[in-house]
C-alpha atoms as a PDB file:
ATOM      1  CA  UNK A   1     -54.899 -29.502  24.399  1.00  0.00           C
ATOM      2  CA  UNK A   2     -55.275 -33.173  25.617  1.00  0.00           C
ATOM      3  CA  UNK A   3     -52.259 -35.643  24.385  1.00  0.00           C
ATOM      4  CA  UNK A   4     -49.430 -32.823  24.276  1.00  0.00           C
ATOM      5  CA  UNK A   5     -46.880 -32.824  27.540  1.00  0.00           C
ATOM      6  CA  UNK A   6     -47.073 -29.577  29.476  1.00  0.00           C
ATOM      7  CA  UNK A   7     -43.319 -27.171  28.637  1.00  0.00           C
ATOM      8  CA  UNK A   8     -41.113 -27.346  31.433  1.00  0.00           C
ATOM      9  CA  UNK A   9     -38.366 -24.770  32.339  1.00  0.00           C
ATOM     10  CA  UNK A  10     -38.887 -20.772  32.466  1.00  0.00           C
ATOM     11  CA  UNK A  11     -42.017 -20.516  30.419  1.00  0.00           C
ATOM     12  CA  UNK A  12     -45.488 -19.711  31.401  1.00  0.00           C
ATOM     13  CA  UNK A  13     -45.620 -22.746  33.520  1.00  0.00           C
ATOM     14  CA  UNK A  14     -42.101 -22.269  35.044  1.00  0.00           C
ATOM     15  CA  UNK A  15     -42.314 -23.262  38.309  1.00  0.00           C
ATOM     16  CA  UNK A  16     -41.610 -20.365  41.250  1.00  0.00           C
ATOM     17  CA  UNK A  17     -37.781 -19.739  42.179  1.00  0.00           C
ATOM     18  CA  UNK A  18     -36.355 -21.006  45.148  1.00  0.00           C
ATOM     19  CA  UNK A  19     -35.201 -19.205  48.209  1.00  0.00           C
ATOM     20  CA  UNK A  20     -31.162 -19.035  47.176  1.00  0.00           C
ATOM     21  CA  UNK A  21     -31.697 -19.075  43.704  1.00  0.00           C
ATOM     22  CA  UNK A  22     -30.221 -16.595  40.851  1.00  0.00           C
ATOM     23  CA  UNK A  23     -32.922 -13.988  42.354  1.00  0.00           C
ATOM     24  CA  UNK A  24     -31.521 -13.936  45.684  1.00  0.00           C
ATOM     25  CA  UNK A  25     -28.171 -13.469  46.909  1.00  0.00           C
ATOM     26  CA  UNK A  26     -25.215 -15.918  46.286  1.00  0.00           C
ATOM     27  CA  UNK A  27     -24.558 -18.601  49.091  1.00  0.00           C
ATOM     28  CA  UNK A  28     -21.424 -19.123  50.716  1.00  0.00           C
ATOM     29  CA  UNK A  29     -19.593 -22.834  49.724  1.00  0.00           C
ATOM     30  CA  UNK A  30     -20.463 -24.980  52.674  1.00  0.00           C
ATOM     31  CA  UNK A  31     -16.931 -24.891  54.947  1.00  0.00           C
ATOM     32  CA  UNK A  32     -15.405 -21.838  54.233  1.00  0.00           C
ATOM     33  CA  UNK A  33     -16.637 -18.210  55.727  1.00  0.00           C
ATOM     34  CA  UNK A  34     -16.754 -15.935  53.256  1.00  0.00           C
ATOM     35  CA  UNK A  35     -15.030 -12.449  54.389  1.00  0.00           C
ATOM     36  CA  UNK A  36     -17.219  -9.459  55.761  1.00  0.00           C
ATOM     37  CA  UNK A  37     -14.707  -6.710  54.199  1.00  0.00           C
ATOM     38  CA  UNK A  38     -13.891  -7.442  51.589  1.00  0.00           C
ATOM     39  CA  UNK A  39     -10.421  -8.569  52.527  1.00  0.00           C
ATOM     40  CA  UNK A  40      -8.286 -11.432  50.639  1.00  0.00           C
ATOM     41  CA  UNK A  41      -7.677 -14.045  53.770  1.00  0.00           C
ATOM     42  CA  UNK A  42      -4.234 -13.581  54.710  1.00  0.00           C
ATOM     43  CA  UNK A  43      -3.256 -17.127  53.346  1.00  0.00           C
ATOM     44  CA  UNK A  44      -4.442 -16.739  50.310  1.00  0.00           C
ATOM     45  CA  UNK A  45      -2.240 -12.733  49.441  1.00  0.00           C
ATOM     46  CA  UNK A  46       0.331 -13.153  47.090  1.00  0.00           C
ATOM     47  CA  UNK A  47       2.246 -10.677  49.239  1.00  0.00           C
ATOM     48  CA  UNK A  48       1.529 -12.383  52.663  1.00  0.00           C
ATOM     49  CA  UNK A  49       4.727 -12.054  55.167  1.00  0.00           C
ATOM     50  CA  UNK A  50       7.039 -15.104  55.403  1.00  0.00           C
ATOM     51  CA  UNK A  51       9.309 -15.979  58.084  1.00  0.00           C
ATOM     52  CA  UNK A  52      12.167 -16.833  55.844  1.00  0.00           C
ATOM     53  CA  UNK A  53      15.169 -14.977  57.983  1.00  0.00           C
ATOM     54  CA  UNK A  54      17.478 -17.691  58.936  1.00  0.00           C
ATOM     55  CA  UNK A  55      19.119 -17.526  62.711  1.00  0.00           C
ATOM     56  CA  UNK A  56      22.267 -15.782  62.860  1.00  0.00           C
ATOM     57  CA  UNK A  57      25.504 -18.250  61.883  1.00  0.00           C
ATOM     58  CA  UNK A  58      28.052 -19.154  64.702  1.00  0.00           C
ATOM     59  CA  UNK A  59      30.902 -17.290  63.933  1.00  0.00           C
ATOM     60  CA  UNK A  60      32.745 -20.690  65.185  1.00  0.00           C
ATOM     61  CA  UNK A  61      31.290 -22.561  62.533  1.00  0.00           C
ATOM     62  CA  UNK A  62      31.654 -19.790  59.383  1.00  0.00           C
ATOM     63  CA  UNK A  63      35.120 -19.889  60.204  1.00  0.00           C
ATOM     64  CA  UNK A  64      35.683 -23.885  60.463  1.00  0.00           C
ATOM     65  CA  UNK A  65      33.534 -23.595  56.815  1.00  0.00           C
ATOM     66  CA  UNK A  66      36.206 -20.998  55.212  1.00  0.00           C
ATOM     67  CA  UNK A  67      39.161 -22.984  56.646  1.00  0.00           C
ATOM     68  CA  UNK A  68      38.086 -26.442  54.661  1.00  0.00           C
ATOM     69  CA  UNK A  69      36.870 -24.656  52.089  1.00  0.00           C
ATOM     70  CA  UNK A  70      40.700 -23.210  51.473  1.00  0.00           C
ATOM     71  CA  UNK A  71      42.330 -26.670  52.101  1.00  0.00           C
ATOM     72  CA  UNK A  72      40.219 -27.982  49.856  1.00  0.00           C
ATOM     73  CA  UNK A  73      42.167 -26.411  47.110  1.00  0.00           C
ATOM     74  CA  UNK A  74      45.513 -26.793  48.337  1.00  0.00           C
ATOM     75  CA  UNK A  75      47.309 -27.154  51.899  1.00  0.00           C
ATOM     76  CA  UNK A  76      48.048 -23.591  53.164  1.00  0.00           C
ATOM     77  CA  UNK A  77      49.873 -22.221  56.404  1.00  0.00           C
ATOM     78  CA  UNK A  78      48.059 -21.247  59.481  1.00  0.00           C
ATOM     79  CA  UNK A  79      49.451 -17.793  58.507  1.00  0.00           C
ATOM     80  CA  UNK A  80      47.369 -18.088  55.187  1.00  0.00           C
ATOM     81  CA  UNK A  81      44.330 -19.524  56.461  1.00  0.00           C
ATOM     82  CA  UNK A  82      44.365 -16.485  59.114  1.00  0.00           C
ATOM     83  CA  UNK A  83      44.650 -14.279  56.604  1.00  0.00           C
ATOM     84  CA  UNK A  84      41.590 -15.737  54.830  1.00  0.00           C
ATOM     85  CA  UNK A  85      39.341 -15.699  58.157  1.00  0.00           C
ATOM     86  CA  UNK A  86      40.421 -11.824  58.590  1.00  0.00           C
ATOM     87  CA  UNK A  87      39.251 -11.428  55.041  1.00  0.00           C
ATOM     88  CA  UNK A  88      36.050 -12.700  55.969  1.00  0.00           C
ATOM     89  CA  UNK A  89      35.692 -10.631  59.406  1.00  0.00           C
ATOM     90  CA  UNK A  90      36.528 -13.324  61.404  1.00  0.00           C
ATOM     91  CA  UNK A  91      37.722 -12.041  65.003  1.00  0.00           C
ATOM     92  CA  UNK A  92      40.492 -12.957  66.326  1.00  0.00           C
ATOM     93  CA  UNK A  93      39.735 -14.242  69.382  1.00  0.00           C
ATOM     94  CA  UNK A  94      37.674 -16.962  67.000  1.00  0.00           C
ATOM     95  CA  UNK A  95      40.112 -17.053  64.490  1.00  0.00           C
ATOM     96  CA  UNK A  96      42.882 -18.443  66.868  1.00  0.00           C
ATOM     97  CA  UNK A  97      40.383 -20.639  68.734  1.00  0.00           C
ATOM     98  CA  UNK A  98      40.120 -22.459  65.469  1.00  0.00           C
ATOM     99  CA  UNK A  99      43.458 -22.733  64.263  1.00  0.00           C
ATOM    100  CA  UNK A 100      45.036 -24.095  67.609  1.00  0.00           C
ATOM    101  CA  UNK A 101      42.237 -26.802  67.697  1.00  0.00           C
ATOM    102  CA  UNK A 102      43.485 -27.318  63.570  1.00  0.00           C
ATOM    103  CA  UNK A 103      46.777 -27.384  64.957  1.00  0.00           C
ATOM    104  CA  UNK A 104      46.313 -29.880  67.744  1.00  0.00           C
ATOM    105  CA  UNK A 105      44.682 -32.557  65.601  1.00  0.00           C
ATOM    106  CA  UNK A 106      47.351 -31.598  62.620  1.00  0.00           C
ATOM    107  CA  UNK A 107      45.209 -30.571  59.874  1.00  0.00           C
ATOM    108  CA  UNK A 108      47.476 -27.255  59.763  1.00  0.00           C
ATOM    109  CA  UNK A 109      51.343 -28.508  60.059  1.00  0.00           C
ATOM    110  CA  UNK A 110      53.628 -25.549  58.749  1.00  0.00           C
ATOM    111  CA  UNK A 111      56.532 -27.882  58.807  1.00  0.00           C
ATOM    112  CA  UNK A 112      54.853 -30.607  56.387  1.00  0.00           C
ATOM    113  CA  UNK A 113      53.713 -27.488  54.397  1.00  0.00           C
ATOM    114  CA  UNK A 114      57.584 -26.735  54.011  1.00  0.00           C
ATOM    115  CA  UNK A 115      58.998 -29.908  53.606  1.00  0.00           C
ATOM    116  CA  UNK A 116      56.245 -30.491  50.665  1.00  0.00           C
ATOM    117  CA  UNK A 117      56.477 -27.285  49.335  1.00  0.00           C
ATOM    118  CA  UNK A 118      60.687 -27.895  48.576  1.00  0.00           C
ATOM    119  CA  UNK A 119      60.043 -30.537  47.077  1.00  0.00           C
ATOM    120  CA  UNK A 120      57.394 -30.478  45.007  1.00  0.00           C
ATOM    121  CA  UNK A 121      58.832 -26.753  43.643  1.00  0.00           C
ATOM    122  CA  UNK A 122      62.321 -27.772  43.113  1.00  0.00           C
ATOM    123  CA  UNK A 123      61.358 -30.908  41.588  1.00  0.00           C
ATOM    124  CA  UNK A 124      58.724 -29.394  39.220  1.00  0.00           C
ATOM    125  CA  UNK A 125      59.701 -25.866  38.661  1.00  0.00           C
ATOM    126  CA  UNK A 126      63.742 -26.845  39.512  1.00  0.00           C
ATOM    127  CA  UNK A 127      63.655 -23.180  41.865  1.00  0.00           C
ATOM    128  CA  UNK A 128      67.040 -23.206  44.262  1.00  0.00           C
ATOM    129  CA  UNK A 129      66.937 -22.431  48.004  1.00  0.00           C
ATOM    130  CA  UNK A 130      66.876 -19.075  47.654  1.00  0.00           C
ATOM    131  CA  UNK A 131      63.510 -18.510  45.583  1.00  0.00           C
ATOM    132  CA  UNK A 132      62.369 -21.678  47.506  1.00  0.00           C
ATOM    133  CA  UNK A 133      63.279 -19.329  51.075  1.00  0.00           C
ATOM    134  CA  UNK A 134      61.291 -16.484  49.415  1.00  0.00           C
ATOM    135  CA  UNK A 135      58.076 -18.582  48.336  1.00  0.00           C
ATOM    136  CA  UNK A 136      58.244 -19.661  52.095  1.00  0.00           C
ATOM    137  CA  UNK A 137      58.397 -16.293  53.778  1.00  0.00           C
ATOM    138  CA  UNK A 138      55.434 -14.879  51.588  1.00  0.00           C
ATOM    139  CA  UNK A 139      53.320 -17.797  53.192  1.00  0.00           C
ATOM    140  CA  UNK A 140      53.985 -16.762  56.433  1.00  0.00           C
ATOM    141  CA  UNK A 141      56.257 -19.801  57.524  1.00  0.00           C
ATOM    142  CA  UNK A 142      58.241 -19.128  60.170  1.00  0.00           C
ATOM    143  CA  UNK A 143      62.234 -18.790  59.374  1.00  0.00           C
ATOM    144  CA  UNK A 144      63.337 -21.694  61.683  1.00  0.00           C
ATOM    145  CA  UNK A 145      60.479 -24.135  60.184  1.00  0.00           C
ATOM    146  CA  UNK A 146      61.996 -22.650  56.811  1.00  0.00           C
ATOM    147  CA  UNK A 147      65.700 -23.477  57.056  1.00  0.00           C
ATOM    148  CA  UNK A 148      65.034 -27.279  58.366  1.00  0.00           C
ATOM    149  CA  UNK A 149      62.976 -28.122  55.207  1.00  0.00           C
ATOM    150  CA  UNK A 150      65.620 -26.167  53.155  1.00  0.00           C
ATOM    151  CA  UNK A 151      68.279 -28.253  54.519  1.00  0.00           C
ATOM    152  CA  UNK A 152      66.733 -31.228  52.874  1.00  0.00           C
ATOM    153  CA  UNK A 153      67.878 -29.557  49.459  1.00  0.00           C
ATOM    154  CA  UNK A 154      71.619 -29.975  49.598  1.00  0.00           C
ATOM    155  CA  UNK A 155      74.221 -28.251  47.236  1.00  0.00           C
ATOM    156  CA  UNK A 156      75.185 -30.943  44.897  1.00  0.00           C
ATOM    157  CA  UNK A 157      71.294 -31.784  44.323  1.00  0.00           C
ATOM    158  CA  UNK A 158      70.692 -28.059  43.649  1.00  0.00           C
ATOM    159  CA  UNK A 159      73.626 -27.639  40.961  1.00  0.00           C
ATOM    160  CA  UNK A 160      72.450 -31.083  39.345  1.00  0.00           C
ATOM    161  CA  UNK A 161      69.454 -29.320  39.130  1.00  0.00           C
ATOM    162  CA  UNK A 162      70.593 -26.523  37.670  1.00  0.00           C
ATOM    163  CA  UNK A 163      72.689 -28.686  35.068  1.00  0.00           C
ATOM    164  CA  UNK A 164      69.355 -30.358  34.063  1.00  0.00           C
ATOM    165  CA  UNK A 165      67.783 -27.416  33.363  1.00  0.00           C
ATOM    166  CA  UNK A 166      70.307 -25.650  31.156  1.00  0.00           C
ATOM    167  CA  UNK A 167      70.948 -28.895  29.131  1.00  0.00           C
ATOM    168  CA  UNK A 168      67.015 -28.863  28.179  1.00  0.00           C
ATOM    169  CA  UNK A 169      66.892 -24.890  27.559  1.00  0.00           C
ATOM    170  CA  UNK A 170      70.332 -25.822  24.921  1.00  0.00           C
ATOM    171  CA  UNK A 171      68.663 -28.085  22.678  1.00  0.00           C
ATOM    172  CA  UNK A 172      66.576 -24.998  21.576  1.00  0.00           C
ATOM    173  CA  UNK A 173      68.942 -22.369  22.200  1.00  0.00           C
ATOM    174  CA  UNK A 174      69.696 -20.312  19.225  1.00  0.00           C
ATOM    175  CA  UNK A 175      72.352 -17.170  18.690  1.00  0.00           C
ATOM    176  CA  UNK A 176      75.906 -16.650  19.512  1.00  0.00           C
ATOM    177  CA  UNK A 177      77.558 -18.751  22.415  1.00  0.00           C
ATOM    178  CA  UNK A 178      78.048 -15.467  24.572  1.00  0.00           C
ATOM    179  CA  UNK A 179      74.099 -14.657  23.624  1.00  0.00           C
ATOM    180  CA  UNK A 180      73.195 -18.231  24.722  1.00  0.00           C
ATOM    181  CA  UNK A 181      75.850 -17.725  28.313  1.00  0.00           C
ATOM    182  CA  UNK A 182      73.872 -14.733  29.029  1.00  0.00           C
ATOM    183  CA  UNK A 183      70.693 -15.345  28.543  1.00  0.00           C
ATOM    184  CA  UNK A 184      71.235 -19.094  30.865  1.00  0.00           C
ATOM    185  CA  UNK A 185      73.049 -17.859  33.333  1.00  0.00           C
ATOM    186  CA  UNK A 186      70.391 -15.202  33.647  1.00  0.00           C
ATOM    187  CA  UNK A 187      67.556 -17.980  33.787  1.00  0.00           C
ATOM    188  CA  UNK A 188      69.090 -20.009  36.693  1.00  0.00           C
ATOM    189  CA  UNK A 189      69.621 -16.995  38.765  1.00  0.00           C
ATOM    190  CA  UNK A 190      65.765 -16.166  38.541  1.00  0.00           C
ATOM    191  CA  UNK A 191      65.019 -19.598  39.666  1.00  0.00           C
ATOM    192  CA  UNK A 192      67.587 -18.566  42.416  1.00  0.00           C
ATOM    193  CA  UNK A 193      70.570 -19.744  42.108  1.00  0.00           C
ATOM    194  CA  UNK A 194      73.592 -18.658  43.153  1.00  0.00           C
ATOM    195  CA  UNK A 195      76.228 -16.892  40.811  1.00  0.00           C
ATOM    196  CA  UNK A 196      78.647 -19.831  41.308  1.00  0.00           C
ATOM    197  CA  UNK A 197      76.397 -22.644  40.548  1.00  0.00           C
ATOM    198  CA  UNK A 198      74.860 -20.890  37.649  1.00  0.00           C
ATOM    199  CA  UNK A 199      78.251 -20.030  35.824  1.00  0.00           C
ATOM    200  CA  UNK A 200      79.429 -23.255  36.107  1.00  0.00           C
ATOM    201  CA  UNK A 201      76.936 -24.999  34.965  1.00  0.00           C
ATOM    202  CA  UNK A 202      76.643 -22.952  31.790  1.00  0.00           C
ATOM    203  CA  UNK A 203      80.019 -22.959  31.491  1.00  0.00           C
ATOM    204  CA  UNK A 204      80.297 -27.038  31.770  1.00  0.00           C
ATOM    205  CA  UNK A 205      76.567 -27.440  29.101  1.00  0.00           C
ATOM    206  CA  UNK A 206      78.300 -25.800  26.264  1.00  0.00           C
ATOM    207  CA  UNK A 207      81.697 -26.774  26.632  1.00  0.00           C
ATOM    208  CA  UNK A 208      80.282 -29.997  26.077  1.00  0.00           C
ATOM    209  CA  UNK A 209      77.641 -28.793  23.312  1.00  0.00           C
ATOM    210  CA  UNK A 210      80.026 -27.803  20.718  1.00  0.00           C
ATOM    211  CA  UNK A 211      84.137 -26.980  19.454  1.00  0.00           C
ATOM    212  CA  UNK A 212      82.622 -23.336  19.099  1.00  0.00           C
ATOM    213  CA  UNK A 213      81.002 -23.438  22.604  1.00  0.00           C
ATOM    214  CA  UNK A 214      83.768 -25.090  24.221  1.00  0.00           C
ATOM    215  CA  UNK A 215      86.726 -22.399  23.149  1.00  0.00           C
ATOM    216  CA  UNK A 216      84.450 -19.497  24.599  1.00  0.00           C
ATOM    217  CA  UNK A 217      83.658 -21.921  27.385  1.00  0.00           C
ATOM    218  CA  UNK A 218      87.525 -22.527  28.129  1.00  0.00           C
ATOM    219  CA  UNK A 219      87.674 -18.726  28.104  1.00  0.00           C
ATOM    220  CA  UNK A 220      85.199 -17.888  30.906  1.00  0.00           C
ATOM    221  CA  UNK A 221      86.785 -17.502  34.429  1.00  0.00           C
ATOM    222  CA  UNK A 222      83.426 -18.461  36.387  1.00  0.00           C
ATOM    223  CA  UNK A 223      85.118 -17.912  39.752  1.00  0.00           C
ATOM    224  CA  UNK A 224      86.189 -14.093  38.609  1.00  0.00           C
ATOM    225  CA  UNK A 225      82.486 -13.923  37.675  1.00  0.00           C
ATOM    226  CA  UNK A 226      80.473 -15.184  40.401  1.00  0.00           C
ATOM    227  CA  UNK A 227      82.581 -12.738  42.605  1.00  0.00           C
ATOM    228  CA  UNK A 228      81.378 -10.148  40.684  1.00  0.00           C
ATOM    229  CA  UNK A 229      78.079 -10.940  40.784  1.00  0.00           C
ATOM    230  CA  UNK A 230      78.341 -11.385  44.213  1.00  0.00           C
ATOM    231  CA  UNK A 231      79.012  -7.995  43.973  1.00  0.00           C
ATOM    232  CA  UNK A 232      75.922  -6.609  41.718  1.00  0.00           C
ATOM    233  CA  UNK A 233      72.515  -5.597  42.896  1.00  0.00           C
ATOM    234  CA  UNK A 234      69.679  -7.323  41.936  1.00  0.00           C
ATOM    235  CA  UNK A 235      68.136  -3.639  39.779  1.00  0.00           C
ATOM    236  CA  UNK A 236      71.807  -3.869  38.251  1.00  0.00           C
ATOM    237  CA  UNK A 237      72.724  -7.174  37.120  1.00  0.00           C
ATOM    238  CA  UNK A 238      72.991  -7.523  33.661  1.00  0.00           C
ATOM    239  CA  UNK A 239      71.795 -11.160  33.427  1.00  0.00           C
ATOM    240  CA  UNK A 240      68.536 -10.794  34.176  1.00  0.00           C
END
């Protein structure tokens, strides 16, 4: 019929289809082959190997790394910071390799350690030579290095010391003046003191504190009694 436009698409007058159309077989996107197997391309697996495995650590530098990493918290010892490189499987050949160099350039200085130590212990937790000596030992500082920052705590420091610390523990102190003696003098030796300087300065506190306190003060013989516990063994002494 004239005047009416011919129908376009897949009717009757649909033109033929092309070589490469739906009929035929799908083309491959221009730049990329298209695999023969069946095979996902090895870049594009999910479970494609990675090299990921990082080269083997110098055992050099793992220990330099544990050694900061424990003076970051607090100085140790060299005795300490071998302890903590054994820990880790350090050998020993490296392990002393790096703590001589530490020692050379002074990062590790068991005598500063000590000197420090005494004083920062005494002053904060008011400890006497003797736990001080013990504190040291467990650290592995040597005796000698020991003794010389010891020396720096002398005896009339210590017993002021110990004075200071059983006038604070009084003004809370409840029971019986014997009760209160006891349980003092029993304090101060735990923060190792001797028997001595512990008995007299009990003995001094509460004769000051009170007229009670001071008659059963005037009635303690704190030379008889630091002989005899002089005498006691640590598992035996009553005023712990």
């Amino acid at each position: 019929m004239t005047g009416r436009r011919a129908r376009t698409g897949r009717g009757w007058d649909a033109s033929p289809p092309r070589a490469g159309d739906a009929d035929g077989p799908p083309r491959p996107r221009r730049g990329r082959r298209a695999p023969t197997d069946g095979a996902i391309p090895p870049e594009v697996g999910a479970d494609a190997p990675h090299d990921t495995e990082a080269p083997p650590r110098d055992e050099a530098e793992l220990a330099r790394e544990v050694c900061l990493r424990q003076l970051a918290v607090r100085p140790r010892t060299r005795a300490e910071l071998a302890a903590a490189l054994a820990k880790r499987g350090i050998s020993e050949e490296v392990s002393a390799g790096v703590l001589d160099r530490y020692d050379e350039v002074g990062i590790i200085d068991d005598a500063a350690f000590a000197r420090a130590w005494v004083s920062s212990r005494h002053a904060g937790r008011g400890l006497a030579r003797r736990a001080l000596a013990n504190e040291l030992r467990r650290r592995g500082v040597d005796g000698e290095v020991a003794s010389e920052a010891l020396d720096e705590l002398d005896e009339e420091t210590e017993a002021e010391t110990a004075r200071a610390l059983v006038d604070r523990k009084l003004r809370t102190a409840r029971g019986e003046p014997d009760a209160v003696f006891r349980r003092l003098v029993g304090m101060l030796a735990r923060k190792g003191y001797p028997p001595g300087v512990a008995i007299r300065a009990v003995k001094d506190a509460l004769a000051a504190q009170s007229a009670e306190a001071a008659e059963f003060a005037d009635g303690i013989d704190a030379d008889a009694l630091a002989d005899a516990e002089g005498e006691l063994t640590p598992d035996s002494r009553p005023l712990d």
